[in-house]
N, C-alpha and C. Protein backbone atom coordinates (compact mmCIF):
# COMPACT_ATOMS: atom_id res chain seq x y z
N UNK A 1 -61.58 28.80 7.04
CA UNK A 1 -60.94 30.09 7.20
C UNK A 1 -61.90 31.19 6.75
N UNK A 2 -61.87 32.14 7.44
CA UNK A 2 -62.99 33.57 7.25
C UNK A 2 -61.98 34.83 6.74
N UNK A 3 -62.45 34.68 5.39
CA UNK A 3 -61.47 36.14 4.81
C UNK A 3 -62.06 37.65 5.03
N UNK A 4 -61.48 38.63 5.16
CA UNK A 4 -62.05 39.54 5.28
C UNK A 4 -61.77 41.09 4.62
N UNK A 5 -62.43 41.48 3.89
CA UNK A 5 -62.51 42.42 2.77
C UNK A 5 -61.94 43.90 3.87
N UNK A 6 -60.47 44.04 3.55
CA UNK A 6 -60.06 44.81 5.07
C UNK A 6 -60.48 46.41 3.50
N UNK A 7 -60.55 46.27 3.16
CA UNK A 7 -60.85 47.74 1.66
C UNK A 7 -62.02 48.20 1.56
N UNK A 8 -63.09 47.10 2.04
CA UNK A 8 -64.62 47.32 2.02
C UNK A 8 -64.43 48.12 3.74
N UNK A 9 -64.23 47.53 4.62
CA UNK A 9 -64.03 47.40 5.98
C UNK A 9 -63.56 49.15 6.13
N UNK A 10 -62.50 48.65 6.22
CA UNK A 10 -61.66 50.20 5.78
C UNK A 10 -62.48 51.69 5.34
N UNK A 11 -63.37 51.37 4.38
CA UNK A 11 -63.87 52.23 3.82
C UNK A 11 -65.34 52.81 4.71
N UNK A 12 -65.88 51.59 5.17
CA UNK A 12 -67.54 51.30 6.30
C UNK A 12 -66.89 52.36 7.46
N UNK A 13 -65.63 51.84 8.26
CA UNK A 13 -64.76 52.49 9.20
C UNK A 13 -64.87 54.04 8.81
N UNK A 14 -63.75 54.26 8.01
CA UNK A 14 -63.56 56.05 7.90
C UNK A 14 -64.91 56.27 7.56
N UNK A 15 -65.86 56.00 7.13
CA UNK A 15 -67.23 56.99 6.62
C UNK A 15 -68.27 57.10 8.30
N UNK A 16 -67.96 55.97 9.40
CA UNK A 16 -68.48 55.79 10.55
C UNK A 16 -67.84 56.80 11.25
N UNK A 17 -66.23 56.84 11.41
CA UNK A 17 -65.35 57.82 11.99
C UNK A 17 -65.40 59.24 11.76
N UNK A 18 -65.52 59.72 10.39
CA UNK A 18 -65.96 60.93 10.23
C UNK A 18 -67.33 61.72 10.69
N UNK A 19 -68.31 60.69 10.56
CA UNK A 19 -69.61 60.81 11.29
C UNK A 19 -69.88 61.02 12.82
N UNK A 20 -68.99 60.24 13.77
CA UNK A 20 -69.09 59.81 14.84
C UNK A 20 -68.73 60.84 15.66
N UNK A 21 -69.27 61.28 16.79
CA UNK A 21 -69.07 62.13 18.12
C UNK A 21 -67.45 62.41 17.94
N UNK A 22 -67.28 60.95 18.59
CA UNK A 22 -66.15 60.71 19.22
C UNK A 22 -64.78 60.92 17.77
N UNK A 23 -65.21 60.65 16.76
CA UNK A 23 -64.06 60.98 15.67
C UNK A 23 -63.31 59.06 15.39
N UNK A 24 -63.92 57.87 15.68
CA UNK A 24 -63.14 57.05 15.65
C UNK A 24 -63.90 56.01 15.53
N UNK A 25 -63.42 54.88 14.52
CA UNK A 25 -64.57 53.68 14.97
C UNK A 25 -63.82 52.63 14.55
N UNK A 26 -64.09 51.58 15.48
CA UNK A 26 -62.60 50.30 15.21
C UNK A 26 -63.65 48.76 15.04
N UNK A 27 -62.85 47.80 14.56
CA UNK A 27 -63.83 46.49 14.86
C UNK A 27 -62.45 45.35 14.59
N UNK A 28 -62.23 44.27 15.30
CA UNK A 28 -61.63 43.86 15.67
C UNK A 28 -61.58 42.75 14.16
N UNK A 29 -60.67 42.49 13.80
CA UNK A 29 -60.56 41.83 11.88
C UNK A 29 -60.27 40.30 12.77
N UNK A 30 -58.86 40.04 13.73
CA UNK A 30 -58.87 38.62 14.10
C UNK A 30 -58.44 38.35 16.02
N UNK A 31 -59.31 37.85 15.97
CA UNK A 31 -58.88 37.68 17.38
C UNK A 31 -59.82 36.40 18.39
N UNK A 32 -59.18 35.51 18.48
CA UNK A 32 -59.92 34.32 19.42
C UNK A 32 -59.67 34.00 20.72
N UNK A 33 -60.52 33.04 21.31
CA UNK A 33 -59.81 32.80 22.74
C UNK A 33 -58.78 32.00 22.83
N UNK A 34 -58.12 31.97 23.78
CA UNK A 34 -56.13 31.90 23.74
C UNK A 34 -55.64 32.21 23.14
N UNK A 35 -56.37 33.35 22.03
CA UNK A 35 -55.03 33.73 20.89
C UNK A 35 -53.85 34.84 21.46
N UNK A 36 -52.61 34.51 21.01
CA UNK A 36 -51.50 34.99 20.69
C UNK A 36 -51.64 36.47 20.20
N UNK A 37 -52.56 36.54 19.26
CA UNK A 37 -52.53 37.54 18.64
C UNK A 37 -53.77 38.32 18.23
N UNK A 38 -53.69 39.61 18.00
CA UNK A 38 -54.73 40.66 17.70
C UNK A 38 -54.70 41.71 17.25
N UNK A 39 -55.65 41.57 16.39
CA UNK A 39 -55.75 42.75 15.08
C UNK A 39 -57.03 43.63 14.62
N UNK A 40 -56.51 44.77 14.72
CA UNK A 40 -57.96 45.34 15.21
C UNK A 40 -57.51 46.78 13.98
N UNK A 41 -58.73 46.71 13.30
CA UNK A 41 -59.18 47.97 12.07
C UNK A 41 -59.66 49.07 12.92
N UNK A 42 -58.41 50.57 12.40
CA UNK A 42 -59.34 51.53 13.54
C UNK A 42 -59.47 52.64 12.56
N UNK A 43 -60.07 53.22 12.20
CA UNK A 43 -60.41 54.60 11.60
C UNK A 43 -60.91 56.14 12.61
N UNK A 44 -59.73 56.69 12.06
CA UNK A 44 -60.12 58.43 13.15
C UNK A 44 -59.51 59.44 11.54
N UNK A 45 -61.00 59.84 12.17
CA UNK A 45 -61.02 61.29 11.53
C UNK A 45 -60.13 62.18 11.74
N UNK A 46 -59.89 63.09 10.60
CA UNK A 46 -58.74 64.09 10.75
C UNK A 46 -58.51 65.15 11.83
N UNK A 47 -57.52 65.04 12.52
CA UNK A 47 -57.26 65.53 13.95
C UNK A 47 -58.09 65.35 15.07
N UNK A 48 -57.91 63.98 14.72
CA UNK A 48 -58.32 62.82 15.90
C UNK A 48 -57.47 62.57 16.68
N UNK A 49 -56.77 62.21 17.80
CA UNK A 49 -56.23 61.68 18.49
C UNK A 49 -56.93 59.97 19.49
N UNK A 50 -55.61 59.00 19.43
CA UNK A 50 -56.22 58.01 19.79
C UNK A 50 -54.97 58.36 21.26
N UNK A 51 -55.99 58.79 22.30
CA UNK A 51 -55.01 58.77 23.65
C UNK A 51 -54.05 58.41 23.89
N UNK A 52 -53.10 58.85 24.75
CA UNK A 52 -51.53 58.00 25.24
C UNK A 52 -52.63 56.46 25.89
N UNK A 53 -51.47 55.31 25.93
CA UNK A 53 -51.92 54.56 26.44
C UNK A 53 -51.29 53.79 26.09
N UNK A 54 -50.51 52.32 26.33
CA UNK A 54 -49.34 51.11 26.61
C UNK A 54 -50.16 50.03 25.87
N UNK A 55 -49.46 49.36 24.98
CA UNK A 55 -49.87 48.18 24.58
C UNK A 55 -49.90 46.90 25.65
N UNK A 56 -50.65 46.26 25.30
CA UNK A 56 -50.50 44.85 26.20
C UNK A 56 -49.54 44.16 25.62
N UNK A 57 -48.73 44.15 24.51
CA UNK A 57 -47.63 43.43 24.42
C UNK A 57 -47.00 44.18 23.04
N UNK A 58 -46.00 43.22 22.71
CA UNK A 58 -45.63 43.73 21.16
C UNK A 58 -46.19 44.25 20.30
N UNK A 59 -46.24 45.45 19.48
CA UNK A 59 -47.80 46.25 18.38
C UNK A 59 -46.71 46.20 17.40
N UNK A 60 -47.48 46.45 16.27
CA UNK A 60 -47.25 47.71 15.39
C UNK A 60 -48.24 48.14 15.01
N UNK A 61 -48.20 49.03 14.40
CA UNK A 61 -49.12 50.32 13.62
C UNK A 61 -49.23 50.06 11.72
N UNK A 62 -50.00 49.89 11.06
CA UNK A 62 -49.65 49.79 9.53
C UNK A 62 -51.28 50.72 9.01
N UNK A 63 -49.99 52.12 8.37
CA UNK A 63 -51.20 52.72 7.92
C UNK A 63 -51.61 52.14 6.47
N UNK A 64 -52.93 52.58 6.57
CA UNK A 64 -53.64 51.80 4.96
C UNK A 64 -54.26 52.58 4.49
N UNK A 65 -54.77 53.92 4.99
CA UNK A 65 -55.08 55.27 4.24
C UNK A 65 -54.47 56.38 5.42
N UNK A 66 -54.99 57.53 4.42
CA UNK A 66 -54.21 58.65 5.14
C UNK A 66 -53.21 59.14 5.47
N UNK A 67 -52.86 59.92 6.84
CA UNK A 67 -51.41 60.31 6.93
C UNK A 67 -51.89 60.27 8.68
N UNK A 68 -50.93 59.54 9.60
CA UNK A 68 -50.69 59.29 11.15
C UNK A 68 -49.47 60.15 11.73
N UNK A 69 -49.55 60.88 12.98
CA UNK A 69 -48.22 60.56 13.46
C UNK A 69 -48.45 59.83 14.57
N UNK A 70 -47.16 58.70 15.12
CA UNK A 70 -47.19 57.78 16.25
C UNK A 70 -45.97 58.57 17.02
N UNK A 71 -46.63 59.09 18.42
CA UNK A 71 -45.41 59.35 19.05
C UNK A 71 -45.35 58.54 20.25
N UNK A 72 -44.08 58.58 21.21
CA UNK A 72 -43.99 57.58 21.84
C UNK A 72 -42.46 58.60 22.81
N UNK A 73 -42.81 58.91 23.66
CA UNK A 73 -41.53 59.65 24.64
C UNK A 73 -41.32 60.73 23.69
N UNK A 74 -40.26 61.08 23.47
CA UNK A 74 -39.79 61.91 22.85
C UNK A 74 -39.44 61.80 21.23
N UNK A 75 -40.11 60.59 20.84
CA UNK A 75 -39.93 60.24 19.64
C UNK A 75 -40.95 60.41 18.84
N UNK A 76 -41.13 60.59 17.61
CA UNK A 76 -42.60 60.37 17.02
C UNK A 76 -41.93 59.91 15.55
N UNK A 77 -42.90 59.69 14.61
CA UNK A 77 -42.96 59.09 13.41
C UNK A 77 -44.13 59.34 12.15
N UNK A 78 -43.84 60.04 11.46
CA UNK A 78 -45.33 59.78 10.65
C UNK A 78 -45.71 59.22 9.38
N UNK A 79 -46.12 58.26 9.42
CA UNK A 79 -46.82 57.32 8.37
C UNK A 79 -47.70 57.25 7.77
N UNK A 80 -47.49 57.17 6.47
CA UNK A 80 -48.56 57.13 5.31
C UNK A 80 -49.24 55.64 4.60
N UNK A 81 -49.70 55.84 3.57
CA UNK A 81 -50.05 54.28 3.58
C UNK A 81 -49.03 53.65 3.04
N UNK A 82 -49.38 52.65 3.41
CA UNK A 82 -48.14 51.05 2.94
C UNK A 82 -47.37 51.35 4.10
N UNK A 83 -47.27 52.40 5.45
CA UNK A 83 -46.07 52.38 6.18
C UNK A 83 -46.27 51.59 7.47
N UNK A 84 -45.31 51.06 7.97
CA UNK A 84 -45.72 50.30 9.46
C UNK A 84 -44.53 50.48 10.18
N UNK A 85 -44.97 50.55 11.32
CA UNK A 85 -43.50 50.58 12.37
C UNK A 85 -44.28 49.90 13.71
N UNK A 86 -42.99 49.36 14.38
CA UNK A 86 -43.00 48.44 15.52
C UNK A 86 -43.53 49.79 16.36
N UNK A 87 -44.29 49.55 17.77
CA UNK A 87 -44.49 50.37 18.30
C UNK A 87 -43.85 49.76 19.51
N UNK A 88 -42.97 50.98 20.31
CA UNK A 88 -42.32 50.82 21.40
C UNK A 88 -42.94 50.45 22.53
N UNK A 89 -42.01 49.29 23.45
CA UNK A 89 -42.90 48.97 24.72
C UNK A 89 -43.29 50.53 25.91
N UNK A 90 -43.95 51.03 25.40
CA UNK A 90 -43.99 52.52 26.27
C UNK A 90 -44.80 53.36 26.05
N UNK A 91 -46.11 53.88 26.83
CA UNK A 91 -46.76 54.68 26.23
C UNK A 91 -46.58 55.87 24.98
N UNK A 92 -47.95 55.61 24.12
CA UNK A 92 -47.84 56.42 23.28
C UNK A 92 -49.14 56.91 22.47
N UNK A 93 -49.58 57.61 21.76
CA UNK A 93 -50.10 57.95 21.07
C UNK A 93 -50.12 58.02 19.29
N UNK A 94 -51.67 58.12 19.10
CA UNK A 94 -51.56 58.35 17.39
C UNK A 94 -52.90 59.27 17.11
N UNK A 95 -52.03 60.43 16.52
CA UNK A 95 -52.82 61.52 15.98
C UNK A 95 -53.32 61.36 14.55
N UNK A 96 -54.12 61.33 13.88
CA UNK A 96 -54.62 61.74 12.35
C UNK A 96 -54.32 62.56 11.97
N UNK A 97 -53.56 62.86 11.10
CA UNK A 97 -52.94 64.65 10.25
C UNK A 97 -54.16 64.70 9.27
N UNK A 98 -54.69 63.59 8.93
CA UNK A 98 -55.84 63.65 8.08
C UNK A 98 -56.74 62.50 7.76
N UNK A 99 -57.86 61.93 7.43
CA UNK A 99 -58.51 60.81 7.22
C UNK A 99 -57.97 59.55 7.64
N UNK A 100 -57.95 58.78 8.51
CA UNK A 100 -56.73 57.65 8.28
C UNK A 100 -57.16 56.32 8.74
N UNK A 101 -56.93 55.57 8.44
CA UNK A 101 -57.17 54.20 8.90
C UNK A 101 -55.86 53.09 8.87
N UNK A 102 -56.04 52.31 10.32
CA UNK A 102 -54.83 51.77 10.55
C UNK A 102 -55.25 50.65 10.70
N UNK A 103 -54.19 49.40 10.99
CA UNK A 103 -54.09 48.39 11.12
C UNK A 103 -53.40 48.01 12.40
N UNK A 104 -53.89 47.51 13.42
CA UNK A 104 -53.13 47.61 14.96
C UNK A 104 -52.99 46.16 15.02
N UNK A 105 -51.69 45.53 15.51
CA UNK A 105 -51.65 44.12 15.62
C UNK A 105 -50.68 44.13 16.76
N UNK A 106 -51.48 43.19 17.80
CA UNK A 106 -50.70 42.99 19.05
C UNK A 106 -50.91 41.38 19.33
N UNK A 107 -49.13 41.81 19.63
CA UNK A 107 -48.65 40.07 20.08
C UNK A 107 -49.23 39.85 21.64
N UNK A 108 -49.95 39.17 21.81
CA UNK A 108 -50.55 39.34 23.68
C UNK A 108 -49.56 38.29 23.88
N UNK A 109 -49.02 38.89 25.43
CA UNK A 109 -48.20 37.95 26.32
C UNK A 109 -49.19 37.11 27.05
């Protein structure tokens, strides 16, 4: 089993994201071939936006620094750390209110 220091990680992320053009920098923590599942470390700089765009299957969102909002139709949500919410089958987006780094985990069909 390969453990992985998601605090060191976390930290490499937001200092890359703040730096970066684009405002964002992700690296994938677990994910194999035929897997079920996937989990991917993303860090965006403050008033970043990560585009509308549809999961490939079941998500959630779990912030681990910062402050997010996740909106989704007419709904939105905003999460701080320790917070996670299921993300709806339906396009959506996640803005940075400030420094943030998340935890994205999708169930692939």
């Amino acid at each position: 089993m390969d453990v992985a220091s998601i605090d060191e990680l976390a930290a490499d992320l937001l200092a890359k994201a703040v730096s970066a053009e684009s405002g964002r920098s992700s690296v994938t923590v677990y994910s194999r071939a035929g897997a079920r599942l996937r989990q991917t470390l993303t860090a965006l700089a403050a008033g970043r936006v990560m585009g509308e765009h549809k999961s490939p299957g079941d998500a959630s969102v779990h912030c681990l620094r910062g402050r997010v909002l996740v909106r989704a139709g007419d709904t939105q949500v905003e999460l701080g750390p320790g917070d996670l919410v299921a993300v709806p089958p339906q396009r959506h987006d996640v803005e940075a209110l400030e420094a943030s780094v998340l935890l994205l985990t999708v169930a692939l069909h």
